[in-house]
C-alpha atoms as a PDB file:
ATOM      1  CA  UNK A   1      19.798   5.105  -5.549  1.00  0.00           C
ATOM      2  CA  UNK A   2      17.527   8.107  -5.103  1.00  0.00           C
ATOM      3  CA  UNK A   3      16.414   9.371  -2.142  1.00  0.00           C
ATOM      4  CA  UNK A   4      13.622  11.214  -3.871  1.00  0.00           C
ATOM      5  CA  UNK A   5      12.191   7.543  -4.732  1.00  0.00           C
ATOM      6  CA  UNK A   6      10.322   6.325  -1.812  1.00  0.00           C
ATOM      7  CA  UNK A   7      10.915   2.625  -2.883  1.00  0.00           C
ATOM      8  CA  UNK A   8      15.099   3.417  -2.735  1.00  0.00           C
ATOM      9  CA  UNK A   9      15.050   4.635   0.419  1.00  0.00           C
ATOM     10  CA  UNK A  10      13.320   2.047   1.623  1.00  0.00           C
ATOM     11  CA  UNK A  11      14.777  -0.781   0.133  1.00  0.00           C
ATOM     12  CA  UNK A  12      18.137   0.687   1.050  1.00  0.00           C
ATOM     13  CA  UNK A  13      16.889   0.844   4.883  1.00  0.00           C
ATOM     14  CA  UNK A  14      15.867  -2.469   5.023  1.00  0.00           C
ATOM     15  CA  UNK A  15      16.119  -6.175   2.996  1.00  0.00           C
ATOM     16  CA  UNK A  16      12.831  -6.802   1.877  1.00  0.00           C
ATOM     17  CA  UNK A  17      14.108 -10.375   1.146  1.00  0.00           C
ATOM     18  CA  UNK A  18      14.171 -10.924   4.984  1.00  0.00           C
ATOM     19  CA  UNK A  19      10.777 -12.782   5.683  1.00  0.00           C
ATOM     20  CA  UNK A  20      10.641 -10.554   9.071  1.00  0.00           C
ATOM     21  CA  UNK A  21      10.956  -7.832   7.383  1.00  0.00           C
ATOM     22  CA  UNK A  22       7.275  -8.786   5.187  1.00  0.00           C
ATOM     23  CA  UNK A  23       5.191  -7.930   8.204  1.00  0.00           C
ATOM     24  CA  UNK A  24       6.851  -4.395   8.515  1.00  0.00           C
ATOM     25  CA  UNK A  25       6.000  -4.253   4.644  1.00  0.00           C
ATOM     26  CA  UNK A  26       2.568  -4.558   5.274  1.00  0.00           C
ATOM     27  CA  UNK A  27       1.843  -2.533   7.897  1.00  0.00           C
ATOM     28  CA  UNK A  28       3.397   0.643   6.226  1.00  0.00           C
ATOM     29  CA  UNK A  29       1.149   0.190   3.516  1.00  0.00           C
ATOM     30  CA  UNK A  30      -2.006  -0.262   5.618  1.00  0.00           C
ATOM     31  CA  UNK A  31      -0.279   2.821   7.972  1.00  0.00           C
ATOM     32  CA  UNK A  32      -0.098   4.859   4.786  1.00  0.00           C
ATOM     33  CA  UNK A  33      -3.827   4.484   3.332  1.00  0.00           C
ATOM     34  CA  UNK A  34      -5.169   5.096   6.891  1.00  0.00           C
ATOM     35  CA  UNK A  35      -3.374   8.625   6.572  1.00  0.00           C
ATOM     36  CA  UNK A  36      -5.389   9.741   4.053  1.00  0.00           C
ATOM     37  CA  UNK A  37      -8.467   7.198   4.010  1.00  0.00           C
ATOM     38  CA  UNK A  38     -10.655  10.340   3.134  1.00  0.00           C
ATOM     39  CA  UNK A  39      -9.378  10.948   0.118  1.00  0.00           C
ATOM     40  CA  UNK A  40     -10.249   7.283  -1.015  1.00  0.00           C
ATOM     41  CA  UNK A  41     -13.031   6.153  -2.930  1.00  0.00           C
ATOM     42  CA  UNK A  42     -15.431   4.700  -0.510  1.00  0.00           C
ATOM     43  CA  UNK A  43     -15.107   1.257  -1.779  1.00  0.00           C
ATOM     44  CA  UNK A  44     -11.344   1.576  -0.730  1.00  0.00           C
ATOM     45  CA  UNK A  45     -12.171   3.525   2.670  1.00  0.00           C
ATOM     46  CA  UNK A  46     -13.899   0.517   3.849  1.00  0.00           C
ATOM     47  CA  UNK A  47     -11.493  -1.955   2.406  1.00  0.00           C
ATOM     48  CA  UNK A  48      -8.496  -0.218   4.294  1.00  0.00           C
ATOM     49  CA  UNK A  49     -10.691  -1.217   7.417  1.00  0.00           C
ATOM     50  CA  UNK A  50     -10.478  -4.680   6.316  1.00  0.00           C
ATOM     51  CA  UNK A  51      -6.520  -4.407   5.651  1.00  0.00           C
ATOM     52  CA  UNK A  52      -6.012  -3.297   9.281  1.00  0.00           C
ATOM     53  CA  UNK A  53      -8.496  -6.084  10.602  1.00  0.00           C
ATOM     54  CA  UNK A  54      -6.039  -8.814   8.232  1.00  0.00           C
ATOM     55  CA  UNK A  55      -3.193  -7.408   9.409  1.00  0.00           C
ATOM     56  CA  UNK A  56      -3.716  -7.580  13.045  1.00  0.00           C
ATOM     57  CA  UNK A  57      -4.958 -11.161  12.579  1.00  0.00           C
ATOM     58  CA  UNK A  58      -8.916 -10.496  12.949  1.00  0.00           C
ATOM     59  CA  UNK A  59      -9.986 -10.931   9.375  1.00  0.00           C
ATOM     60  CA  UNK A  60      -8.682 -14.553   7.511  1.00  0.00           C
ATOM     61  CA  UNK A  61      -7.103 -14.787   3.944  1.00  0.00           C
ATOM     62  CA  UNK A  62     -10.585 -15.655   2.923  1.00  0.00           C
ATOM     63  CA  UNK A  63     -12.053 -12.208   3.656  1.00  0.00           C
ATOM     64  CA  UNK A  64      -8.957 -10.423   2.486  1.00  0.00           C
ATOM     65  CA  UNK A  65      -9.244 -11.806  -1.147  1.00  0.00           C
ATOM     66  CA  UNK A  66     -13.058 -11.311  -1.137  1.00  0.00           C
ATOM     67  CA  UNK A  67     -12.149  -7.549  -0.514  1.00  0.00           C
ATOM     68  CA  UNK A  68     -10.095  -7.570  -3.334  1.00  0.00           C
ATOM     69  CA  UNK A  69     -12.220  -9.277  -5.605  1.00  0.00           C
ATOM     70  CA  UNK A  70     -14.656  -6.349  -4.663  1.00  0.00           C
ATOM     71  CA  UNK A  71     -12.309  -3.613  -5.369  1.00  0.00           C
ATOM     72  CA  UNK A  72     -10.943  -5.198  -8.743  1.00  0.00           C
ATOM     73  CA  UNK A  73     -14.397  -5.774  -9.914  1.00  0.00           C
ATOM     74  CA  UNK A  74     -15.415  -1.863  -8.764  1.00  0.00           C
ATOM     75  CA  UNK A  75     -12.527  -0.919 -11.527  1.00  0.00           C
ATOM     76  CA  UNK A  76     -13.331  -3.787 -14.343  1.00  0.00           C
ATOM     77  CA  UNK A  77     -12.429  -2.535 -17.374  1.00  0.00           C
ATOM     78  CA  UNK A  78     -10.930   0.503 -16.456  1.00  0.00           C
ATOM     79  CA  UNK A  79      -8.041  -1.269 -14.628  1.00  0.00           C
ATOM     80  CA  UNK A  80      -4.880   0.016 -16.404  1.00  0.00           C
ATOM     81  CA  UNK A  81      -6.801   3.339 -16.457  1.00  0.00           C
ATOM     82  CA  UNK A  82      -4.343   6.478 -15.333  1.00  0.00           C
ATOM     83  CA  UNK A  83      -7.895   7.925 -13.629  1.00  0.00           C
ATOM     84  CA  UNK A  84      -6.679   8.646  -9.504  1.00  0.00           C
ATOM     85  CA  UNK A  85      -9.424   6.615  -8.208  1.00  0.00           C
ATOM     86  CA  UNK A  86      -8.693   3.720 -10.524  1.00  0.00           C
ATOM     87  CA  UNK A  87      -4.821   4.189  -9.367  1.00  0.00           C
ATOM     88  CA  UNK A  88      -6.159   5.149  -5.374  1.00  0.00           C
ATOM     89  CA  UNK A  89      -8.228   1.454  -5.556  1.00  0.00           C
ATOM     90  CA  UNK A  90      -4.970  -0.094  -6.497  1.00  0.00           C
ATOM     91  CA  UNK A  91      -3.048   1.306  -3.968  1.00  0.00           C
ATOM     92  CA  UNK A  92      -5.303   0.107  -2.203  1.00  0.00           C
ATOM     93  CA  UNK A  93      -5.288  -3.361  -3.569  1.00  0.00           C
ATOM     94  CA  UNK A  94      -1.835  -3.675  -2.726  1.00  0.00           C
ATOM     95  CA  UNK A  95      -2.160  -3.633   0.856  1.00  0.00           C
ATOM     96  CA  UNK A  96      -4.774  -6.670   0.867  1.00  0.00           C
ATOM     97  CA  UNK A  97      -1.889  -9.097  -0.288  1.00  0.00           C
ATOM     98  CA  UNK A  98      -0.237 -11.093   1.779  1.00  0.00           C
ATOM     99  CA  UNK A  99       3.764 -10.340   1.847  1.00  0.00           C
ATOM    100  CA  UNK A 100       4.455 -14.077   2.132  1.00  0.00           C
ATOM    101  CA  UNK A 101       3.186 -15.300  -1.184  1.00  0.00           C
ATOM    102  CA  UNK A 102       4.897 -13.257  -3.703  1.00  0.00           C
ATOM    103  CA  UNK A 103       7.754 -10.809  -4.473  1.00  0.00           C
ATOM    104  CA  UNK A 104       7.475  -8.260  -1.517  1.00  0.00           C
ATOM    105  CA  UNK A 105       9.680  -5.861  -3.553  1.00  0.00           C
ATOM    106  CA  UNK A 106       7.355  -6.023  -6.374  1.00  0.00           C
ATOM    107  CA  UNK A 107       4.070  -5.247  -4.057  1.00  0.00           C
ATOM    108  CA  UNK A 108       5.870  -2.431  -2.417  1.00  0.00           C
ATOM    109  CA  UNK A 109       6.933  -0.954  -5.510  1.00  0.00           C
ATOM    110  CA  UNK A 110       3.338  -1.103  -7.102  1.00  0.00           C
ATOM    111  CA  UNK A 111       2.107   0.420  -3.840  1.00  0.00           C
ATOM    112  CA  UNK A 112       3.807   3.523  -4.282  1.00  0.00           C
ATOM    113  CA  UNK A 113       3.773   3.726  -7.855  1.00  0.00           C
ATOM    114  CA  UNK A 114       0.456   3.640  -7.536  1.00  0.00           C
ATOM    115  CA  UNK A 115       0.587   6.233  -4.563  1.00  0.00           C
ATOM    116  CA  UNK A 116       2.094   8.545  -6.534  1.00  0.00           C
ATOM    117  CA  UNK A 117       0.708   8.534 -10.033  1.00  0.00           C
ATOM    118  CA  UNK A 118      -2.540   9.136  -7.732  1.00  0.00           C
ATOM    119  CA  UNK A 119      -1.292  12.226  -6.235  1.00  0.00           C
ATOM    120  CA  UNK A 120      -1.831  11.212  -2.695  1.00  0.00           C
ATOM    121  CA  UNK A 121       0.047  12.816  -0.148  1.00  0.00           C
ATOM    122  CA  UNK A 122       3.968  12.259  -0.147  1.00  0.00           C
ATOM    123  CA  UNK A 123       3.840  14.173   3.170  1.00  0.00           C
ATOM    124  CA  UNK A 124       1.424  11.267   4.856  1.00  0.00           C
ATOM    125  CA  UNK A 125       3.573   8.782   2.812  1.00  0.00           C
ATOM    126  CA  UNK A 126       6.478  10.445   4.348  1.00  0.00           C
ATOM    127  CA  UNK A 127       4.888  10.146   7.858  1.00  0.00           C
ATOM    128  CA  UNK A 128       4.235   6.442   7.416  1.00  0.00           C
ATOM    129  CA  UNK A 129       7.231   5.528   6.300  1.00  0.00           C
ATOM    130  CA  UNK A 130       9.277   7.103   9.371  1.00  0.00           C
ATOM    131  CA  UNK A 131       6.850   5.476  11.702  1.00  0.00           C
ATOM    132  CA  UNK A 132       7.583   1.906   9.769  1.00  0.00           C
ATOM    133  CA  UNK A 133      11.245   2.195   9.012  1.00  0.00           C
ATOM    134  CA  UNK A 134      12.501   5.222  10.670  1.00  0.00           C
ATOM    135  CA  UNK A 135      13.737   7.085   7.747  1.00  0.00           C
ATOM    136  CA  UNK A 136      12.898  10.359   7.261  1.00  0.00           C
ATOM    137  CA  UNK A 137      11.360  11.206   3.326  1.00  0.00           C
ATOM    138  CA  UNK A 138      12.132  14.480   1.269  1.00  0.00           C
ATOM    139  CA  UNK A 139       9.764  14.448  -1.738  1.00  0.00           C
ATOM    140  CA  UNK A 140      11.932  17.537  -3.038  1.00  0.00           C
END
């Protein structure tokens, strides 16, 4: 394990395999892009908005896959593109999926792969992951 991978620490904090554990998933993603929603394309500035409204239950599945619809069809084309706001919209994309459905190791490791081939902040990453999990981050 390395503690300089954001993923290790966290899936050495907690079992991601542990349905109650999905929810807490979730939220630190949402928790993270608020953080830095400014540096977001706008299509993803609004769609964290509608991450936050699915998460806490006021938005349904429906309107949580038309969001991503709208953010995979902003990057048609260009979606295995290294380009930060092709990588920042699927960051972004990550946090509109349900934990429940699939793999919740595999959407938290895209997540921050994503994160950090974008060059967001590991500082507000850092930040949201203590407030999820209560593990303190070193990038370095």
């Amino acid at each position: 394990m390395s503690h300089r991978d954001p993923f290790d620490v966290i899936s050495s904090t907690v079992d991601l395999d542990d349905p109650v554990e999905h929810g807490d998933a979730q939220r630190f993603m949402v928790n993270a892009l608020a953080r830095v929603i400014e540096c977001l394309p706008v299509t993803a500035q609004s769609s964290v908005l509608a991450a936050k409204r699915y998460l806490e239950g006021a938005a349904t599945d429906s309107e949580a896959i038309a969001v991503r619809v709208r953010l995979w069809e902003t990057i048609r084309g260009r979606d295995m593109s290294d380009d930060p706001e092709v990588l920042r919209i699927r960051t972004t994309i990550c946090a509109l999926h349900g934990m429940d459905a699939e793999a919740p190791y595999d959407k938290l490791e895209y997540f921050l792969f994503f994160w950090e081939r974008s060059g967001l902040s590991m500082v507000e990453l850092a930040g949201a992951m203590f407030d999820t999990y209560g593990v303190v981050y070193h990038d370095a």
